[in-house]
C-alpha atoms as a PDB file:
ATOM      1  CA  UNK A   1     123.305  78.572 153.136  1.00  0.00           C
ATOM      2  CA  UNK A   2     126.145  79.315 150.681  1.00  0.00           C
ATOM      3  CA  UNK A   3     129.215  80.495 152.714  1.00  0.00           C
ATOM      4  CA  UNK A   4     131.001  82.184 149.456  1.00  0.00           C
ATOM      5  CA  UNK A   5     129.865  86.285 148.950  1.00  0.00           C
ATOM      6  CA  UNK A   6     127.350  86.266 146.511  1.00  0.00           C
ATOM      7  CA  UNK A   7     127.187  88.313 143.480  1.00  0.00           C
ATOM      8  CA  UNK A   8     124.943  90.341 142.833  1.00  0.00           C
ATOM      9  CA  UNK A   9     124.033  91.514 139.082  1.00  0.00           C
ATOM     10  CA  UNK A  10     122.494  94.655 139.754  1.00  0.00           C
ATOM     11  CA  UNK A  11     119.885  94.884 136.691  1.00  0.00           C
ATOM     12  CA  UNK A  12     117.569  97.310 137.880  1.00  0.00           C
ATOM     13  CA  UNK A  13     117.515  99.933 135.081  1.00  0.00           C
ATOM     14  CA  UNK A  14     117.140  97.467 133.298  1.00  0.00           C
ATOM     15  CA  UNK A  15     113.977  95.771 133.817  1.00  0.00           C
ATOM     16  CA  UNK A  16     112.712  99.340 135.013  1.00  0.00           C
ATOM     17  CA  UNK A  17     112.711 100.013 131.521  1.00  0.00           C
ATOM     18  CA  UNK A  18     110.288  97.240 130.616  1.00  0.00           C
ATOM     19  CA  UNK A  19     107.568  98.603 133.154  1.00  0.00           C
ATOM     20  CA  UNK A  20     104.892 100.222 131.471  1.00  0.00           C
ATOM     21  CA  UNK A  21     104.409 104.088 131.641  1.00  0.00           C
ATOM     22  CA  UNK A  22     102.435 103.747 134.503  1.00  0.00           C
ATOM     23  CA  UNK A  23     104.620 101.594 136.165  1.00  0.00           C
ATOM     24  CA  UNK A  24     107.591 103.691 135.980  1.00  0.00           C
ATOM     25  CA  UNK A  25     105.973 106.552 137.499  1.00  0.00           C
ATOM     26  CA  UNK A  26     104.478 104.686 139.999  1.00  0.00           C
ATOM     27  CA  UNK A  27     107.363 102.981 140.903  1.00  0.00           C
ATOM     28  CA  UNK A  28     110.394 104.973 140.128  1.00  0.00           C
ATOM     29  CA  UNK A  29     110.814 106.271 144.061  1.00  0.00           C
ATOM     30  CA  UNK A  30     110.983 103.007 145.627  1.00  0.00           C
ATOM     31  CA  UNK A  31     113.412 101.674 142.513  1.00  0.00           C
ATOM     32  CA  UNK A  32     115.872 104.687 143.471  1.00  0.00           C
ATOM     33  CA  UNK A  33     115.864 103.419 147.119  1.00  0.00           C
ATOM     34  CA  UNK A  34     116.431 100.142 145.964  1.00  0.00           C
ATOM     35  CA  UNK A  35     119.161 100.182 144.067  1.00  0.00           C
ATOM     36  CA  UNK A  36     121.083 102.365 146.765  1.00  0.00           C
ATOM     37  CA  UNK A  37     120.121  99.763 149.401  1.00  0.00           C
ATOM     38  CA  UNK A  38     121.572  96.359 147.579  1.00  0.00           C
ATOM     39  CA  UNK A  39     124.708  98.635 147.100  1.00  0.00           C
ATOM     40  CA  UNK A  40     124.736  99.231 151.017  1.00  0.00           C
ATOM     41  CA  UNK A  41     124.358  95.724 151.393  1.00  0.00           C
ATOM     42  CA  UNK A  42     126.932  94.691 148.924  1.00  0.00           C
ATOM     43  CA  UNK A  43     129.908  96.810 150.332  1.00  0.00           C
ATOM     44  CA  UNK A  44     128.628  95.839 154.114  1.00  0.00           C
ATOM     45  CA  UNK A  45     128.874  92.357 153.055  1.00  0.00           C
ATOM     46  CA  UNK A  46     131.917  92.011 150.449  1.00  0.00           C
ATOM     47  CA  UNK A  47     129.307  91.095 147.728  1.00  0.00           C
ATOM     48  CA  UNK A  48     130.646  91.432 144.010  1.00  0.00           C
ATOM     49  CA  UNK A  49     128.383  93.700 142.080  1.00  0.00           C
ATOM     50  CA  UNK A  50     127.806  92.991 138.138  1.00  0.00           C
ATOM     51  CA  UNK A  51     126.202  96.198 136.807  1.00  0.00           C
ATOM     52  CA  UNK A  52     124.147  94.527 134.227  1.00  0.00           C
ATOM     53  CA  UNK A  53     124.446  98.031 131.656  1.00  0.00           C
ATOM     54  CA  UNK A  54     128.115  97.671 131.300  1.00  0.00           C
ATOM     55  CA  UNK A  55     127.693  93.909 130.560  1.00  0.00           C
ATOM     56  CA  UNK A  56     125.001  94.544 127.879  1.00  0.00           C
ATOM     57  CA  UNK A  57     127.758  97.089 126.335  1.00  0.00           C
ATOM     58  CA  UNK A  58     130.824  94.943 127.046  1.00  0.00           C
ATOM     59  CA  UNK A  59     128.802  92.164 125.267  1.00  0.00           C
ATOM     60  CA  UNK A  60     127.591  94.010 122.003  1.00  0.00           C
ATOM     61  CA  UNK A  61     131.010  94.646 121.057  1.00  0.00           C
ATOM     62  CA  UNK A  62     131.897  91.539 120.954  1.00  0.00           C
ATOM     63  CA  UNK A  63     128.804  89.847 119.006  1.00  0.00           C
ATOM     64  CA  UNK A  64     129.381  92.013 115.771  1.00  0.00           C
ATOM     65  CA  UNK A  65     131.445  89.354 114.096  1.00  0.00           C
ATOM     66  CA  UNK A  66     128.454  87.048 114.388  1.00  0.00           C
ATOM     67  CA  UNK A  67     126.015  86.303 112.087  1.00  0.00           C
ATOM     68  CA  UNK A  68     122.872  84.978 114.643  1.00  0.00           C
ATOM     69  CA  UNK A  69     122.596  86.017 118.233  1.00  0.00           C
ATOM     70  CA  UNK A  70     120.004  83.718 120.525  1.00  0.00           C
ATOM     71  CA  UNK A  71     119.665  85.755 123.583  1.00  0.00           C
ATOM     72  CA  UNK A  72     118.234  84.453 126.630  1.00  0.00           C
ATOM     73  CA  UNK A  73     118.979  87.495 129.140  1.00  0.00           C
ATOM     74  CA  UNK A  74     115.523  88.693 129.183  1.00  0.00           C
ATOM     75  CA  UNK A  75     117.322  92.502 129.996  1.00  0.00           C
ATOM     76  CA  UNK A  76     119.341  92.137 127.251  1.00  0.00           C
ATOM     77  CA  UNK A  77     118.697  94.969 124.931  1.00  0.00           C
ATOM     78  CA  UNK A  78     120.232  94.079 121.357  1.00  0.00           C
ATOM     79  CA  UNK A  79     121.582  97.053 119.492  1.00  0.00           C
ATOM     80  CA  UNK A  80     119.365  98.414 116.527  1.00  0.00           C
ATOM     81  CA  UNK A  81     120.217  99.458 112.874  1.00  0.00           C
ATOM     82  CA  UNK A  82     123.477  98.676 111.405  1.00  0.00           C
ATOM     83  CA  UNK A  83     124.862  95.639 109.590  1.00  0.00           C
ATOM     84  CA  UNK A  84     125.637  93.825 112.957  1.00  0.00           C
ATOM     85  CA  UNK A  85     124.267  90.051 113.633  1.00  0.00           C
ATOM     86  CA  UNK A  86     120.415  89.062 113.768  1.00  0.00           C
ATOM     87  CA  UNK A  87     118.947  88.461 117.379  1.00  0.00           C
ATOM     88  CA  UNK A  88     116.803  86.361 118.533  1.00  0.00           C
ATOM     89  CA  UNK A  89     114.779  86.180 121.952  1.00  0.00           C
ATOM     90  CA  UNK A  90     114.851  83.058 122.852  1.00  0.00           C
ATOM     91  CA  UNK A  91     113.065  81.535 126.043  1.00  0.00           C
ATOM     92  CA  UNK A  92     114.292  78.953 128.019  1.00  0.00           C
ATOM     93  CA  UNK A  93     112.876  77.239 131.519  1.00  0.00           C
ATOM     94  CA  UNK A  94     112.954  74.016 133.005  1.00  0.00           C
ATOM     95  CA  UNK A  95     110.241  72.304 135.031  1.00  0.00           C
ATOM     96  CA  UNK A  96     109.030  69.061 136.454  1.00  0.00           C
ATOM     97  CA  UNK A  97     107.621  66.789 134.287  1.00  0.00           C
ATOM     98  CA  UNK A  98     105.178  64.141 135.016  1.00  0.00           C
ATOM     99  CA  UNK A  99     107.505  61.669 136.400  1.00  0.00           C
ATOM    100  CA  UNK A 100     109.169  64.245 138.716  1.00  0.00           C
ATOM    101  CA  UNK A 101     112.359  64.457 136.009  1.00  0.00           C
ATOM    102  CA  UNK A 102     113.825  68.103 134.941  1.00  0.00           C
ATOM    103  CA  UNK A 103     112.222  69.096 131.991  1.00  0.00           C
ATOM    104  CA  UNK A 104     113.245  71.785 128.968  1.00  0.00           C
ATOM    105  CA  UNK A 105     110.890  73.963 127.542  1.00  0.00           C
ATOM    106  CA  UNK A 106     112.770  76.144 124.472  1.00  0.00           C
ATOM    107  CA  UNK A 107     110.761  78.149 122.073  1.00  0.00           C
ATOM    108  CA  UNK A 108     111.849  80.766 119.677  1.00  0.00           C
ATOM    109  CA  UNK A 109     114.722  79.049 118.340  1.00  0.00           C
ATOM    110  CA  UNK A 110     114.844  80.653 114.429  1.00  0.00           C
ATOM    111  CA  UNK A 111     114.206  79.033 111.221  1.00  0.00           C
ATOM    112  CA  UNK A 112     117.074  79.762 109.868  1.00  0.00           C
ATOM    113  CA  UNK A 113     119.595  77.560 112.465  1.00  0.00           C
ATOM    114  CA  UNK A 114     117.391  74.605 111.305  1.00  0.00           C
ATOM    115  CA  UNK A 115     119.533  74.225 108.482  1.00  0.00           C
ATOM    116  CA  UNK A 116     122.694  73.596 110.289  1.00  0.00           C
ATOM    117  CA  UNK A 117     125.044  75.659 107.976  1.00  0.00           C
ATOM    118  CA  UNK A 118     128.716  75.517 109.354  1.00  0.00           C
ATOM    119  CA  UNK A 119     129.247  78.732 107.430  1.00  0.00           C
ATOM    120  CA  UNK A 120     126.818  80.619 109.777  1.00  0.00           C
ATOM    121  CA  UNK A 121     128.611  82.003 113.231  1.00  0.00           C
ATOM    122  CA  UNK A 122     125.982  81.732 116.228  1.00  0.00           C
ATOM    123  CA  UNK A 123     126.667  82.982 119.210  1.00  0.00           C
ATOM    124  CA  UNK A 124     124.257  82.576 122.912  1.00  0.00           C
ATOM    125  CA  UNK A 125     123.886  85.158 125.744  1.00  0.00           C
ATOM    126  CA  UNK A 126     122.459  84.732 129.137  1.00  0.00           C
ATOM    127  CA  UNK A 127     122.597  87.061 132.113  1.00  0.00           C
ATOM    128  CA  UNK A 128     124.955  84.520 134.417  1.00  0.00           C
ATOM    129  CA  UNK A 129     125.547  80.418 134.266  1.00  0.00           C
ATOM    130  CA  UNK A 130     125.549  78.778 138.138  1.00  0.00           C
ATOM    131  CA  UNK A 131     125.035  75.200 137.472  1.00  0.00           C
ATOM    132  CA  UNK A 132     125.180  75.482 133.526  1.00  0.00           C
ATOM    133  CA  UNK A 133     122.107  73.285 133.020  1.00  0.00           C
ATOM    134  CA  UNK A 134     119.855  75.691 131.207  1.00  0.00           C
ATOM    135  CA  UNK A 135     122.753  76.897 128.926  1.00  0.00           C
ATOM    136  CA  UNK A 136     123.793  73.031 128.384  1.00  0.00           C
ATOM    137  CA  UNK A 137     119.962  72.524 127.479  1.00  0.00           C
ATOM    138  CA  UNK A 138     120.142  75.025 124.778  1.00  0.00           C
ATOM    139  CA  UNK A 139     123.069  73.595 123.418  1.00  0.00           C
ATOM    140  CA  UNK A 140     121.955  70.670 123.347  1.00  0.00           C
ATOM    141  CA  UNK A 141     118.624  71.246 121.842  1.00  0.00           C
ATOM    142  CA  UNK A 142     121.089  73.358 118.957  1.00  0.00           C
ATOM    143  CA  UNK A 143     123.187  70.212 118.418  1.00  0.00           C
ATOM    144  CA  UNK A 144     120.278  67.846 117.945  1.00  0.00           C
ATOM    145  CA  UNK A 145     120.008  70.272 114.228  1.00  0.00           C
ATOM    146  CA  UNK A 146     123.142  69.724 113.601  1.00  0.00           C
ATOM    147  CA  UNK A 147     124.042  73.422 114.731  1.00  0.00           C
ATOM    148  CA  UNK A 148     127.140  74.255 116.698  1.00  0.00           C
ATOM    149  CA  UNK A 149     127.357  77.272 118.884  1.00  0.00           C
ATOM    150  CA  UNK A 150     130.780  79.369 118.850  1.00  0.00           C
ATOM    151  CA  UNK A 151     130.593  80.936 121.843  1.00  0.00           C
ATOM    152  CA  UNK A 152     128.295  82.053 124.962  1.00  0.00           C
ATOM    153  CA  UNK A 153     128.590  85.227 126.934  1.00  0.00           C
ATOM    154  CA  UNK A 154     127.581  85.624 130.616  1.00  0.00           C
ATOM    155  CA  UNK A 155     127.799  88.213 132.663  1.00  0.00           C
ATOM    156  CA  UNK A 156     129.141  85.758 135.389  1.00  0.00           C
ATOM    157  CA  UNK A 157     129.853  82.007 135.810  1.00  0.00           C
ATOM    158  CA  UNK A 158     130.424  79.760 138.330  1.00  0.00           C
ATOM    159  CA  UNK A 159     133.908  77.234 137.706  1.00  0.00           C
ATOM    160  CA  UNK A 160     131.417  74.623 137.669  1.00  0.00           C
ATOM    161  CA  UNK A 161     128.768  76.260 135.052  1.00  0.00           C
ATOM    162  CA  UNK A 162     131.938  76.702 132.662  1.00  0.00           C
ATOM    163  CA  UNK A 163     133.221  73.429 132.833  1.00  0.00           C
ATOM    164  CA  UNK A 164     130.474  72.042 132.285  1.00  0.00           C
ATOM    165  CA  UNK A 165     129.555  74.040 129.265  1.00  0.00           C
ATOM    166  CA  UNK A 166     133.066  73.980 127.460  1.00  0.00           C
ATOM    167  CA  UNK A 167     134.124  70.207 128.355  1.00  0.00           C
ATOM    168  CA  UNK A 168     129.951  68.682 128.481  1.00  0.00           C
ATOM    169  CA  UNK A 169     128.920  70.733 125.209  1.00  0.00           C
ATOM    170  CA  UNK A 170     132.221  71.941 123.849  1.00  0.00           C
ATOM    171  CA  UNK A 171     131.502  75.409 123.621  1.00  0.00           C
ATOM    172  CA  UNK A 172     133.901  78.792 124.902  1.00  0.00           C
ATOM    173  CA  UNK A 173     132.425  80.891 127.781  1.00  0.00           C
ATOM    174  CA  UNK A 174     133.252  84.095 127.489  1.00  0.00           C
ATOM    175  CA  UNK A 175     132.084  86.253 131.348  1.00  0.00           C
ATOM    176  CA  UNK A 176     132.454  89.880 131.631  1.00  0.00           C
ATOM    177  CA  UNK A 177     132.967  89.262 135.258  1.00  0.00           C
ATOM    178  CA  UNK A 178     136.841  88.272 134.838  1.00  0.00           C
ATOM    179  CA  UNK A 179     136.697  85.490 137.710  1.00  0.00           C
ATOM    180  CA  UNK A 180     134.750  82.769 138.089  1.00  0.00           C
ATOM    181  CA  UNK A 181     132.285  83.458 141.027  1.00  0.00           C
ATOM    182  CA  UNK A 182     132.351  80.771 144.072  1.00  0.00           C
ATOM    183  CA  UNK A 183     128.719  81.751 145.674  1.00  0.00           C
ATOM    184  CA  UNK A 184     125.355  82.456 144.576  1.00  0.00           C
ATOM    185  CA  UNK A 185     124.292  84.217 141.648  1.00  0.00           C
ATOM    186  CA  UNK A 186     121.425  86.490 142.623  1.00  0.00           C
ATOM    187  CA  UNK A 187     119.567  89.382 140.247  1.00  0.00           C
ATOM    188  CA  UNK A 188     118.535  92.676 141.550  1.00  0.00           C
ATOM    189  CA  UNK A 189     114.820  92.522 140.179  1.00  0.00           C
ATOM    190  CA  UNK A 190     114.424  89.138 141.711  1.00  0.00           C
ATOM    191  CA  UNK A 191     114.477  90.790 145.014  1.00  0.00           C
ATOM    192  CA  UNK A 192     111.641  93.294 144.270  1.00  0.00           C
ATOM    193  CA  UNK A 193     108.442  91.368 142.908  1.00  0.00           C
ATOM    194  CA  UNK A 194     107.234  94.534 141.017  1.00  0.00           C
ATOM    195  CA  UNK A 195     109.746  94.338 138.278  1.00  0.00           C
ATOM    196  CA  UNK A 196     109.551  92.431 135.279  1.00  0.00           C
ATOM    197  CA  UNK A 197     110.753  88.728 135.202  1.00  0.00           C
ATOM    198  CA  UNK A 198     111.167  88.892 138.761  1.00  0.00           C
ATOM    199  CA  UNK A 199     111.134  85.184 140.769  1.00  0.00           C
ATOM    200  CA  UNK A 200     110.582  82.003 139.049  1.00  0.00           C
ATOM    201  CA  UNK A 201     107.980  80.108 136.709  1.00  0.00           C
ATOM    202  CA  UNK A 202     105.353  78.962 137.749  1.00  0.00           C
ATOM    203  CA  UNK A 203     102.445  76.765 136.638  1.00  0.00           C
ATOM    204  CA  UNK A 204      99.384  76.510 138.625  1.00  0.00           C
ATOM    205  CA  UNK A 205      95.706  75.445 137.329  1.00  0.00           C
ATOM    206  CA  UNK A 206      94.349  78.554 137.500  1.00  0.00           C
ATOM    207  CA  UNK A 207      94.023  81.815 135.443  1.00  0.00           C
ATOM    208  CA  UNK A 208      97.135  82.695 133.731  1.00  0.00           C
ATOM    209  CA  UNK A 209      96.051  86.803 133.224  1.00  0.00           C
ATOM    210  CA  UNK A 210      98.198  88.201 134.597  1.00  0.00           C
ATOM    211  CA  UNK A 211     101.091  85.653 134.465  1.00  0.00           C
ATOM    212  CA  UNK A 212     102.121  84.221 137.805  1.00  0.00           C
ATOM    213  CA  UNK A 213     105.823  83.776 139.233  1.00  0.00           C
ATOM    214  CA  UNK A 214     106.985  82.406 142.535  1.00  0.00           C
ATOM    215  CA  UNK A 215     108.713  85.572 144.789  1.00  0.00           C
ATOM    216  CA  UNK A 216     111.702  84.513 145.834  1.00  0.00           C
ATOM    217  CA  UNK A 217     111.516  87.424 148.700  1.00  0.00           C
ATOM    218  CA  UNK A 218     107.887  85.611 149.577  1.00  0.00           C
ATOM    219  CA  UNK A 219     108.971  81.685 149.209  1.00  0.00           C
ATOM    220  CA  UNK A 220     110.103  80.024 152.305  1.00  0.00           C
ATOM    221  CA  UNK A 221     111.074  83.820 153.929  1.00  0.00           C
ATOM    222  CA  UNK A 222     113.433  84.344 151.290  1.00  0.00           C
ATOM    223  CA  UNK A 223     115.303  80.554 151.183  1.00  0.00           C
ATOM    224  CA  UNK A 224     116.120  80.900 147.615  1.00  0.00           C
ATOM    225  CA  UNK A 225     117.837  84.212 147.502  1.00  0.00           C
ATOM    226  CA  UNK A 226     120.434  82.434 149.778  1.00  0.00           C
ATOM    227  CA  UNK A 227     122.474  84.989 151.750  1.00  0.00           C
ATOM    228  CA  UNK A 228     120.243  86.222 155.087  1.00  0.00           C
ATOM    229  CA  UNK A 229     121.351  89.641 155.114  1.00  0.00           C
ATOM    230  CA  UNK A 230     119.498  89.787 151.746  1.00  0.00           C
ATOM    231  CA  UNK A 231     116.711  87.587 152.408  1.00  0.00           C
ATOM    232  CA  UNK A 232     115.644  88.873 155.228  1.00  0.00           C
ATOM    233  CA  UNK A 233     116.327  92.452 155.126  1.00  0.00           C
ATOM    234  CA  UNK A 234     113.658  95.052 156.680  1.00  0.00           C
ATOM    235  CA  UNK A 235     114.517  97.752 154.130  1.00  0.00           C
ATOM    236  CA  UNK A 236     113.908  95.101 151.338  1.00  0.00           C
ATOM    237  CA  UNK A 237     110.431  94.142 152.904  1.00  0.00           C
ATOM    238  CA  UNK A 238     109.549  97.710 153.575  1.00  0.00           C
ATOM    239  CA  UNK A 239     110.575  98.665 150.016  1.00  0.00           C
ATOM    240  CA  UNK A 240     108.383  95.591 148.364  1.00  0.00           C
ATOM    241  CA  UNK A 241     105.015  96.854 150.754  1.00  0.00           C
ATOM    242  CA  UNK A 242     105.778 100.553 149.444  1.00  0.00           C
ATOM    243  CA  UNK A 243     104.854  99.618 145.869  1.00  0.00           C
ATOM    244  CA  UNK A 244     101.071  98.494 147.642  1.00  0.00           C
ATOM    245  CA  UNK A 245     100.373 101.598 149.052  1.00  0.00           C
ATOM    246  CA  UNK A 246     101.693 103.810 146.152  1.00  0.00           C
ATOM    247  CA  UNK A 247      99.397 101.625 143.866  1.00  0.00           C
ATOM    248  CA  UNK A 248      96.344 102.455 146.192  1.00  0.00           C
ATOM    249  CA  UNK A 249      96.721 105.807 146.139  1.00  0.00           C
ATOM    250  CA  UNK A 250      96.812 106.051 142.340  1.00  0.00           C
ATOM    251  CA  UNK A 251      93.873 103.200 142.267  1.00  0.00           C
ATOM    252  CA  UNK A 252      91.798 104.785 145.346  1.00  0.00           C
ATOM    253  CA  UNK A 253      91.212 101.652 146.561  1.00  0.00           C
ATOM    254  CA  UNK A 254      93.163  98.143 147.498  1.00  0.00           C
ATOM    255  CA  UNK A 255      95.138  96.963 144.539  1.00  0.00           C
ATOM    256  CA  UNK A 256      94.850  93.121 143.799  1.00  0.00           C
ATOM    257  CA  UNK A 257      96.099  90.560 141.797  1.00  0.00           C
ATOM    258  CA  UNK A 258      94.414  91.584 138.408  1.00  0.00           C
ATOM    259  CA  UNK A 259      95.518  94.675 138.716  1.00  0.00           C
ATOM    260  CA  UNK A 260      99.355  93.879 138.299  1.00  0.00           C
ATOM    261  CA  UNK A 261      98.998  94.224 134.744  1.00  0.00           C
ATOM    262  CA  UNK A 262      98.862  97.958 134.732  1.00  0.00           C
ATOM    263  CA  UNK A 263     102.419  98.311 135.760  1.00  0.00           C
ATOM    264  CA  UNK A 264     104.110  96.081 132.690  1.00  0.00           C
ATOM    265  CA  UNK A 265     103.580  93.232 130.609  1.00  0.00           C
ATOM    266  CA  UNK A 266     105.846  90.696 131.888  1.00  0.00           C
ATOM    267  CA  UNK A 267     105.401  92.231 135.057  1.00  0.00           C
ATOM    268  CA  UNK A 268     103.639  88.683 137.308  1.00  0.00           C
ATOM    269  CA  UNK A 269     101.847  88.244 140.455  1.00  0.00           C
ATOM    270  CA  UNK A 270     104.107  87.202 142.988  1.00  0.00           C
ATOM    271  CA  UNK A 271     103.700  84.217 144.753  1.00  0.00           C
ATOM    272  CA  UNK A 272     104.839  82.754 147.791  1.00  0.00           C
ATOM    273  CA  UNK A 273     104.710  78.882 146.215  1.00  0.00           C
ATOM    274  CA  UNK A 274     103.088  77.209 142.916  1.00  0.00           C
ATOM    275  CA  UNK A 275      99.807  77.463 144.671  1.00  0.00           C
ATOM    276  CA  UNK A 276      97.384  79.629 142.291  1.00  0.00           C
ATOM    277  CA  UNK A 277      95.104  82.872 143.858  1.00  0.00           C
ATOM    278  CA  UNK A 278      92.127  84.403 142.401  1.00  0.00           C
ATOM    279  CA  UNK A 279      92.555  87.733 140.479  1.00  0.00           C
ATOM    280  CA  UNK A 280      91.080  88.988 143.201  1.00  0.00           C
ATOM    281  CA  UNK A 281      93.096  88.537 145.877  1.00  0.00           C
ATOM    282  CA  UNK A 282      94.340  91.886 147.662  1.00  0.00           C
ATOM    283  CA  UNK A 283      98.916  92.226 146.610  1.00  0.00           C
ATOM    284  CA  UNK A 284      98.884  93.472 150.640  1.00  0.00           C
ATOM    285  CA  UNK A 285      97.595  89.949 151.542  1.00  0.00           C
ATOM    286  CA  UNK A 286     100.510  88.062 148.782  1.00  0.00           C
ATOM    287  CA  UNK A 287     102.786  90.327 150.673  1.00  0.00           C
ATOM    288  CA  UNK A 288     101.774  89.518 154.424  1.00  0.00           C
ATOM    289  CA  UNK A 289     104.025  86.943 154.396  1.00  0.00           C
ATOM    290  CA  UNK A 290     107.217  89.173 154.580  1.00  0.00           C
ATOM    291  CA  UNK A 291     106.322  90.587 158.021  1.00  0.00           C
END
């Protein structure tokens, strides 16, 4: 375990707003309860709190001298109208490849940064940088075209991430987060497997309707969200097996796996490891694990 704080980028509203209709009714209770206990936590624990909104403003300010925006926060919301820059959602995730090495899967990358035109000002925004590899992927991948990067904005970064980043790939890190953080970097919705984008990738054999991700709260009794208090927290657990039973009540029966679609798109079936189930496999039995 990390013995820094950890900080916490509480993105909630957030990814709340990419539920569907149904999942925001569903699930706007237990979302309300969430959010006021991870800031219980927090101030119990001296945790620093990033409140993802006033990144996404503090950020949009600052991208309106740029002419292309690649954004891999997947809670970013990119202002509309105007004359301002052109985004891009770009998607970013490493895996094992066959020989057990890291691997870099990047689509979405534009057209137009194919070209490599100097004159063109690109800028890159993620939600937070702890080791920097992703970021220094992406760069990378840019470079390889001939493209430089002027700058990336983060919501938070880690010494490490930004040396890496400005010294490895030569690029400015700009964090709205004013220090560099010394523990883990944990998200909100990554604590709460009903949001969208919450946990990790993952890539088993079987059906991929609705997508699948690895729970952190579920993996290894919470191992990857690094701090016990938060890993192991009975309101978190209680909170997680509250979405179950609100979903049976609307359903009238036991909700399973196929049914996660209903609450969001990129909403996944959580998953205690890489290990596939069928699509009909009861959410209270994915969920036994956390009690």
């Amino acid at each position: 375990m990390d013995c820094e704080p950890i900080s916490l980028v509480l993105d909630i509203q957030a990814a709340a707003e990419q539920l569907s209709a149904l999942g925001r009714e569903l699930l706007n209770d237990d979302l309300e309860v969430l959010a006021r206990t991870l800031q219980d936590l927090a101030s119990a624990h001296g945790w620093n709190v990033i409140d993802h909104g006033r990144f996404t403003e503090w950020t949009a300010s600052r991208l309106e001298k740029y002419d292309e925006v690649l954004v891999l926060d997947k809670l970013f919301v990119a202002p509309s109208g105007g004359d301002g820059p052109r985004y891009h959602r770009v998607a970013a995730h490493r895996r094992l490849g066959a020989r057990g090495q890291l691997v870099l899967d990047v689509s979405g990358l534009p057209d137009s940064l194919a070209a490599g035109d100097p004159a063109v000002r690109v800028a890159v925004v993620d939600d937070a940088a702890y080791s920097g590899g992703t970021l220094a992927g992406v760069l990378d991948r840019l470079a390889t075209c001939g493209f430089a990067v002027d700058r990336v904005f983060v919501s938070a970064t880690t010494e490490r991430a930004r040396q890496r980043l400005e010294m490895q790939s030569g690029v400015p890190v700009d964090a709205y987060f004013p220090e560099p953080v010394r523990g883990d970097v944990i998200h909100a919705h990554d604590v709460y497997p009903w949001l969208p984008h919450s946990g990790r990738r993952a890539e088993p054999s079987g059906t991929q309707v609705p997508a699948r991700r690895i729970a952190p709260l579920l993996h290894r009794d919470g191992a990857w969200l690094s701090d016990p208090a938060l890993a192991q927290a009975p309101a978190l657990r209680r909170i997680a097996a509250s979405a179950v039973d609100v979903f049976r009540d609307h359903l009238d029966r036991e909700p399973v796996a196929a049914d996660v679609a209903l609450l969001g798109r990129d909403v996944a079936v959580p998953l205690p490891s890489a290990a596939d189930v069928p699509d009909t496999t009861p959410l209270r039995q994915l969920l036994a694990a956390l009690f």
